[in-house]
Protein backbone atom coordinates (compact mmCIF):
# COMPACT_ATOMS: atom_id res chain seq x y z
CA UNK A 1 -56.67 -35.12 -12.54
CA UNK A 2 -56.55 -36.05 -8.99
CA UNK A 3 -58.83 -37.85 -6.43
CA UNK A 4 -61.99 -36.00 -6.27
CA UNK A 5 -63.38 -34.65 -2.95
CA UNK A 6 -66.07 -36.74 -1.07
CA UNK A 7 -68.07 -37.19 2.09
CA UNK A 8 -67.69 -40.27 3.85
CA UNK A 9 -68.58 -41.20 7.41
CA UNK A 10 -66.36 -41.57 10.17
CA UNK A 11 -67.64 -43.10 13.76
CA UNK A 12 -65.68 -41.50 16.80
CA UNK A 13 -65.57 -42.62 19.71
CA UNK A 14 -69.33 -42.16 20.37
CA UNK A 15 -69.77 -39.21 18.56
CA UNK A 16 -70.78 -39.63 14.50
CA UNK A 17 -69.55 -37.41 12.42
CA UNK A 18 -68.74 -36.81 8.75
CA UNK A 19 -64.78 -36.94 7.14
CA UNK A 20 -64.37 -34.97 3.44
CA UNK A 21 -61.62 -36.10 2.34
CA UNK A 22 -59.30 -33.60 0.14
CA UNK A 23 -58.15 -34.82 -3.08
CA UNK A 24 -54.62 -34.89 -4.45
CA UNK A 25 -55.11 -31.90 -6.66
CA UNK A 26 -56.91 -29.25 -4.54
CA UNK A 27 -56.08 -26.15 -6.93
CA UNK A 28 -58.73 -24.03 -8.72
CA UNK A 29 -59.87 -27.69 -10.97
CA UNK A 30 -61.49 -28.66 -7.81
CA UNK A 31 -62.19 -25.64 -5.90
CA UNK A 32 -65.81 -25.96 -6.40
CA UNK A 33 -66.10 -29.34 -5.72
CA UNK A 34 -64.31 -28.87 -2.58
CA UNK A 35 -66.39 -26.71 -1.45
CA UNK A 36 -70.00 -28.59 -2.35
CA UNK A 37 -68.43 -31.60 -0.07
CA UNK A 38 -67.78 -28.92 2.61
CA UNK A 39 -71.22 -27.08 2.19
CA UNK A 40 -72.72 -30.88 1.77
CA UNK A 41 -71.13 -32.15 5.35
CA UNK A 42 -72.05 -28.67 7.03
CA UNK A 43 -76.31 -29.72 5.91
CA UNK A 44 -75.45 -33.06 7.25
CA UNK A 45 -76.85 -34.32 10.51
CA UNK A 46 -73.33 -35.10 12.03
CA UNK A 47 -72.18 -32.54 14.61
CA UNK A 48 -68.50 -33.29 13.80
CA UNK A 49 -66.81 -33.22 9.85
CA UNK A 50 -63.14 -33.84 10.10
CA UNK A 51 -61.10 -32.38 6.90
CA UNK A 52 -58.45 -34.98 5.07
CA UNK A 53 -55.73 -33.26 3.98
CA UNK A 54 -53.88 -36.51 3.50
CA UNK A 55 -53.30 -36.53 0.29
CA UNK A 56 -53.21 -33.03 -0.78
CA UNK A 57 -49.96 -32.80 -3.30
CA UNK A 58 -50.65 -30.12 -5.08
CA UNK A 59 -52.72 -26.69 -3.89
CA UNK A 60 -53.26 -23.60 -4.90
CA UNK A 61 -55.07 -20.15 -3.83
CA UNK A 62 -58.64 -20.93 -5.30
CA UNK A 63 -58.78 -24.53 -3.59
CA UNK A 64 -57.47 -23.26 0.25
CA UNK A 65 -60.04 -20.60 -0.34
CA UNK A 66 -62.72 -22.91 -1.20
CA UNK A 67 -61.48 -25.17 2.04
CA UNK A 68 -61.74 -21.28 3.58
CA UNK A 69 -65.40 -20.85 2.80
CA UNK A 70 -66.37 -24.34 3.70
CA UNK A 71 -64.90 -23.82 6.93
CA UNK A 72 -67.35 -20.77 7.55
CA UNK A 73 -70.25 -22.80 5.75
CA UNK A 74 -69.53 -25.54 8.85
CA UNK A 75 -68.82 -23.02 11.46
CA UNK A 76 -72.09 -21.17 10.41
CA UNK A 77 -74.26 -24.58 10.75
CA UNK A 78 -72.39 -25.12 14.48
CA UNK A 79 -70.15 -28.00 13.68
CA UNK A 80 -66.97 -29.01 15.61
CA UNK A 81 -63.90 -29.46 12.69
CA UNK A 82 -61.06 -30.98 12.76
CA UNK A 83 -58.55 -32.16 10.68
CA UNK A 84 -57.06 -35.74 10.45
CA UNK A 85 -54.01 -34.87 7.97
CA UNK A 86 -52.19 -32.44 6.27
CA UNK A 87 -49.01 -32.54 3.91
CA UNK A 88 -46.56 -30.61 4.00
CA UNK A 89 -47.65 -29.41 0.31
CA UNK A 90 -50.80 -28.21 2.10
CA UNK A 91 -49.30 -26.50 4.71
CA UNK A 92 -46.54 -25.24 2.82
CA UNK A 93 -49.23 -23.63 0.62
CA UNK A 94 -51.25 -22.34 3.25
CA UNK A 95 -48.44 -20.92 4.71
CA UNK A 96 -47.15 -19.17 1.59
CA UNK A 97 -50.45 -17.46 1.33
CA UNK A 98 -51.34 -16.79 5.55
CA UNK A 99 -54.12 -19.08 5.23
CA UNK A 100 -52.95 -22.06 7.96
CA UNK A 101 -53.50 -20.19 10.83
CA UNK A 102 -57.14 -19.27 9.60
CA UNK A 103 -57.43 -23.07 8.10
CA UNK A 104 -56.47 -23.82 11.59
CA UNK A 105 -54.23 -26.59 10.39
CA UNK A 106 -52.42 -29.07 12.62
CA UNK A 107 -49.13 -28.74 13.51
């Protein structure tokens, strides 16, 4: 199995904020995982979380949908997002499925 998900934090420029970074397998095996570290970092005292997707190699349905409702769990507690890396697995994925644009992945 791949790298699991965790929280870690990331200073920026002035502004603390939390980084989850995505594992290497982020299919339905880690789904729920991925999303405690999202619903985690949105309880969190950070105003910023910044997503990993560095070292995504594998994805499937269940884990972008669990990145999905982690996304809304952070929106819903008013944090900024942002992402710091994607693969072209991940966004190959997301694409595939019309979940990058509403992932808001980088180009």
């Amino acid at each position: 199995m791949g790298r699991q998900n965790k929280v870690t934090r990331t200073p920026r420029s002035g502004e603390s904020g939390k980084t989850v970074k995505l594992g290497q397998d982020l299919r339905i095996a880690t789904a729920a995982a991925t999303f405690n570290a999202l619903r985690d970092a949105s309880r969190a005292k950070e105003p910023r979380v910044t997503l990993d997707g560095g070292q995504v190699e594998k994805a499937d349905a269940a884990g972008l949908q669990a990145v999905l409702a982690g996304r809304g769990a952070l929106a819903s507690a008013g944090k900024k997002v942002a992402w710091s890396g994607c693969t072209p697995q991940l966004r190959s994925a997301a694409e595939l499925l019309g979940l990058a644009e509403a992932l808001e992945l980088p180009r």
